[in-house]
C-alpha atoms as a PDB file:
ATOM      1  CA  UNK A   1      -1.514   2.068 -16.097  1.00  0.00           C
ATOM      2  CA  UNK A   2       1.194  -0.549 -15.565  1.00  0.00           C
ATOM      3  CA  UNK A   3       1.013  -2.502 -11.698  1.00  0.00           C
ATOM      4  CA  UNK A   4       4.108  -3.029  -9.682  1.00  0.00           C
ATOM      5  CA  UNK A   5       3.010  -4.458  -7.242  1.00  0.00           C
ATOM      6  CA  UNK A   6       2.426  -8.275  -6.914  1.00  0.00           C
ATOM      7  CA  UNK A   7      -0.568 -10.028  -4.498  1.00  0.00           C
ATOM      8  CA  UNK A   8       2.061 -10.672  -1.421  1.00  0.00           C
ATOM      9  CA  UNK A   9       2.461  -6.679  -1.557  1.00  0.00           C
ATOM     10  CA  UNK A  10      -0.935  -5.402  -1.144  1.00  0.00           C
ATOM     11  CA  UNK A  11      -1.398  -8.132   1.495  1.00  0.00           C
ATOM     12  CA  UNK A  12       1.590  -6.316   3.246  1.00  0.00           C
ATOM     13  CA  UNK A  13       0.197  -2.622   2.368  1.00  0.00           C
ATOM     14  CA  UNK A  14      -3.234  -3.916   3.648  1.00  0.00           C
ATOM     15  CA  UNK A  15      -2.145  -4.898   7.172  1.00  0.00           C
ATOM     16  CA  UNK A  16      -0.100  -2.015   7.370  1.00  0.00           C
ATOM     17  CA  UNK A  17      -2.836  -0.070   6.641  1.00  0.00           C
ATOM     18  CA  UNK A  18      -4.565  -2.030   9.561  1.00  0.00           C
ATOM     19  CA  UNK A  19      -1.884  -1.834  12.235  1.00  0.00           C
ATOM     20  CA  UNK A  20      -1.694   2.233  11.685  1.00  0.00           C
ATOM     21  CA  UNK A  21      -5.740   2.596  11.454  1.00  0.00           C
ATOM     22  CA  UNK A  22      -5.928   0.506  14.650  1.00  0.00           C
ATOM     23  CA  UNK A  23      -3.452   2.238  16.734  1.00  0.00           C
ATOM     24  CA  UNK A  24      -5.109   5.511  16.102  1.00  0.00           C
ATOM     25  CA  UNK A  25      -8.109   3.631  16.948  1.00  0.00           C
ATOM     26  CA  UNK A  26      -6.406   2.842  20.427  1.00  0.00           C
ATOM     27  CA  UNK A  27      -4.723   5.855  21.044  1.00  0.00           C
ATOM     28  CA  UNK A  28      -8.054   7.389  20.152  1.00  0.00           C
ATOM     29  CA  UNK A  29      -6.533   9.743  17.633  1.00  0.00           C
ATOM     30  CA  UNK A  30      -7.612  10.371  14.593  1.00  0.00           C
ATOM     31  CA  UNK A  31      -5.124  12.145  12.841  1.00  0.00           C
ATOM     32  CA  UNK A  32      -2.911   9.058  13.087  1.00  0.00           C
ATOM     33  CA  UNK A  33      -5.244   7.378  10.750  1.00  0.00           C
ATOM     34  CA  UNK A  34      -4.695   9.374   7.799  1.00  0.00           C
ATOM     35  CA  UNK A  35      -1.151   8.001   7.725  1.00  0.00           C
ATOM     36  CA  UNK A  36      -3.236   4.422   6.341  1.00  0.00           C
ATOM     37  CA  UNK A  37      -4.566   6.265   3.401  1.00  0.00           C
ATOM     38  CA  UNK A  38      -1.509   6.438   1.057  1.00  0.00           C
ATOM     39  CA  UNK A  39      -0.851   2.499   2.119  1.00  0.00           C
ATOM     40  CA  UNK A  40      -5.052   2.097   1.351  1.00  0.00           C
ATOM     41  CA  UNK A  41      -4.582   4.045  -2.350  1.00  0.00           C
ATOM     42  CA  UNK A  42      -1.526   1.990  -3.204  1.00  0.00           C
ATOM     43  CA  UNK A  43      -2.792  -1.530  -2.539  1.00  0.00           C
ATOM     44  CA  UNK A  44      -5.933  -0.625  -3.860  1.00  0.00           C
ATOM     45  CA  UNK A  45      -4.478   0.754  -7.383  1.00  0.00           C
ATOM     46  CA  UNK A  46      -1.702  -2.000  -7.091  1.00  0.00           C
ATOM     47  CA  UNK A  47       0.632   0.575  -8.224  1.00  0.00           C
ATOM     48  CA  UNK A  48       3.471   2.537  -5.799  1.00  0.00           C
ATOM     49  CA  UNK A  49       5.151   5.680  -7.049  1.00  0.00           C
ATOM     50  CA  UNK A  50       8.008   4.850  -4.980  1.00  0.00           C
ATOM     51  CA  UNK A  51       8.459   1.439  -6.931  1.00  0.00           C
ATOM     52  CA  UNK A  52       8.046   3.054 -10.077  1.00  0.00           C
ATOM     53  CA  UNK A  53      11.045   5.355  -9.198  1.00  0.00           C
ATOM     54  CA  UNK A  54      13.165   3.042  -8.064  1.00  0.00           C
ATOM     55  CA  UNK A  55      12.722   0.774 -11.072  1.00  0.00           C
ATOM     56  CA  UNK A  56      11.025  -1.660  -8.585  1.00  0.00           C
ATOM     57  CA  UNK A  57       8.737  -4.577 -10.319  1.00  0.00           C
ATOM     58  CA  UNK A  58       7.354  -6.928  -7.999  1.00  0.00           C
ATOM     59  CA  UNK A  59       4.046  -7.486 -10.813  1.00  0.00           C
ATOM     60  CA  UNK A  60       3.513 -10.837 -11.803  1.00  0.00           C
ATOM     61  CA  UNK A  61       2.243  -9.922 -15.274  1.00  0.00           C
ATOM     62  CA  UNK A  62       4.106 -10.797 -18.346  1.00  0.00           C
ATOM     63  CA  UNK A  63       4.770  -8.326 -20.724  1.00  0.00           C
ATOM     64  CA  UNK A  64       3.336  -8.642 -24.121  1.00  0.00           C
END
């Protein structure tokens, strides 16, 4: 598995995932939250499919 995605990106997916889950929260609907989970899977794998198919590396591994 290769990541794309560097530390200041999963920061980003986390909060989104936070700001989505909290306005369901608010809204007191729950079906809004399941919109976090991709943004929770991705930034918990450190890996986006949409990255990978744009050709988008944002890693901060080197390549051996």
């Amino acid at each position: 598995m290769k990541y794309n995605l560097n530390f200041k990106d999963i920061i980003l997916h986390y909060v989104i995932m936070i700001v989505i889950v909290m306005i369901g929260a608010l809204t007191k609907i729950p079906a809004i939250m399941f919109f976090a989970l991709p943004f929770f899977i991705i930034a918990l794998t450190g890996m986006s499919p949409i990255y990978t198919l744009l050709g988008i590396d944002h890693s901060d591994h080197e390549d051996e």
